[in-house]
Every structure is written in structure tokens, then in C-alpha cells.
Protein backbone atom coordinates (compact mmCIF):
# COMPACT_ATOMS: atom_id res chain seq x y z
CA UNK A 1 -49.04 -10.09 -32.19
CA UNK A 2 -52.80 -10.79 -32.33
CA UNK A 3 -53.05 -11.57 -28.88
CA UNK A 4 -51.96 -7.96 -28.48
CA UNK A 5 -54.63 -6.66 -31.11
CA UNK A 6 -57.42 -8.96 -29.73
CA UNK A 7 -56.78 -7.74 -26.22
CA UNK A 8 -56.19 -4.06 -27.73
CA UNK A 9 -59.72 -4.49 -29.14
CA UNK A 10 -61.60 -6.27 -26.53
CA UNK A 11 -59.89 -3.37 -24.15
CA UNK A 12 -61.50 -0.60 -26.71
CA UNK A 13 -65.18 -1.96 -25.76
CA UNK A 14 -65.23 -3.49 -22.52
CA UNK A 15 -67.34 -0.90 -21.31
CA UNK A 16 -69.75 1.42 -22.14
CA UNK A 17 -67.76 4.72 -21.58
CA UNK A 18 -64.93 3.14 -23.04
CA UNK A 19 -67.39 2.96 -26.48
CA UNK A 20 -68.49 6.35 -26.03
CA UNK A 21 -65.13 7.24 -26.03
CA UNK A 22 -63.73 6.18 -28.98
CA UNK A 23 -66.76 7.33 -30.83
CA UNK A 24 -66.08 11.01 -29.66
CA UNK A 25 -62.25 10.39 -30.14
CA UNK A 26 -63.02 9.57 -33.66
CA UNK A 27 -65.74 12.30 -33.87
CA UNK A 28 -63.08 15.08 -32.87
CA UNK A 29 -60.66 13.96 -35.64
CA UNK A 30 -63.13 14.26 -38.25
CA UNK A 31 -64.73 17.22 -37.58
CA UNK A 32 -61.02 19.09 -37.34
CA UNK A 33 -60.57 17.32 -40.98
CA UNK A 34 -63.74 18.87 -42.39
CA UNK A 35 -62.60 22.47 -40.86
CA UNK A 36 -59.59 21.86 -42.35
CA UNK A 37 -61.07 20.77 -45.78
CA UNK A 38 -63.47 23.44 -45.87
CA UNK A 39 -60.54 26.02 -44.91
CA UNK A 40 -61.94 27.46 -41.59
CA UNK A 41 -58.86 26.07 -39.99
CA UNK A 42 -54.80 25.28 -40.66
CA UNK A 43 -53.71 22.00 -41.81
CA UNK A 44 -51.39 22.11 -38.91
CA UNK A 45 -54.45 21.78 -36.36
CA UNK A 46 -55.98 18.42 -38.00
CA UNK A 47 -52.30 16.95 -38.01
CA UNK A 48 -51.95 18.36 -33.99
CA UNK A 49 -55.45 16.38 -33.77
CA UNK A 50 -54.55 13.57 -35.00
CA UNK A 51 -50.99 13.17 -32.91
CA UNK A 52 -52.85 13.68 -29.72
CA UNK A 53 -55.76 11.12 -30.68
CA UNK A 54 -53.04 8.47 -31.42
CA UNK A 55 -51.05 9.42 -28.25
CA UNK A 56 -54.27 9.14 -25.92
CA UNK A 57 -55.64 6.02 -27.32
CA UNK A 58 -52.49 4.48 -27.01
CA UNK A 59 -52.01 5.91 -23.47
CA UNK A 60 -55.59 4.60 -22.86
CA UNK A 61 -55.36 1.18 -24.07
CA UNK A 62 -52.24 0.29 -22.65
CA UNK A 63 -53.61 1.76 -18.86
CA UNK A 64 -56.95 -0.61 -19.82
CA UNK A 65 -55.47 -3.31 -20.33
CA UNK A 66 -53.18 -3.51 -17.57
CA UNK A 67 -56.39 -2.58 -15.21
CA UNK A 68 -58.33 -5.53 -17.04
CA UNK A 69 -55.69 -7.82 -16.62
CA UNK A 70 -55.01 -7.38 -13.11
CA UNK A 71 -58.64 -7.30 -12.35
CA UNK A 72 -58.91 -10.96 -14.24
CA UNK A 73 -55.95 -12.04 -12.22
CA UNK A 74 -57.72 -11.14 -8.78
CA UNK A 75 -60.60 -12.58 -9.68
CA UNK A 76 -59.42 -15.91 -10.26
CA UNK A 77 -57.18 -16.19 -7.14
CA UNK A 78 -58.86 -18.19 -4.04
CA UNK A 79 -60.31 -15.71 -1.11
């Protein structure tokens, strides 16, 4: 289990875009919870928000890993 979690996180940063997005991802999330605090929007919307965050990192993750791994694997084979 932290083998997965290490390789989760490394995953998360490897790259720069891959930073920038989880900063933004994070950035969304809160600033639906604020509108929702400060009653410009439904509680329904931050919950939606939140679902489809989770649901696209995980989505994410699990396609940048697989891409990391195989690229690791092809670059240690002979040739």
C-alpha cells in the first residue's frame, strides 16, 4: 500500500503541468466551497465539484502512472 501512495504521489508531480494541475484542481474546489459558503451557489454544486475532482484525479493518476511505468520499462530495455 505505500508503494501505491509513493508512486500515486511521485505521479502527481512528475511534471510541471501535472503541478499546475492539481493546483487548479484544488483551486476549483475551493472557490465552489466559498460560493457555496457565502450562498451565491447550492450546496449541491460544491458536492457535484467535489465528485468530479475525485473522479478525474483518480482517472488521472491511474493513466500517469501506467504511462510512467511503461516509459521506465522501455527505457531500461537494451536497443
Amino acid at each position: 500500500m505505500l508503494n501505491y501512495f509513493r508512486e500515486t504521489q511521485e505521479a502527481r508531480i512528475a511534471t510541471p503541468g501535472r503541478r499546475i494541475y492539481n493546483y487548479a484542481s484544488g483551486a476549483v474546489v475551493l472557490a465552489v466551497m466559498a460560493f457555496v459558503i457565502a450562498g451565491l451557489a447550492p450546496a449541491w454544486i460544491s458536492w457535484t465539484a467535489f465528485a468530479v475532482s475525485c473522479l478525474l484525479d483518480a482517472f488521472l493518476t491511474r493513466k500517469w502512472i501506467r504511462a510512467d511505468a511503461l516509459r521506465d520499462y522501455r527505457a531500461r530495455q537494451p536497443g
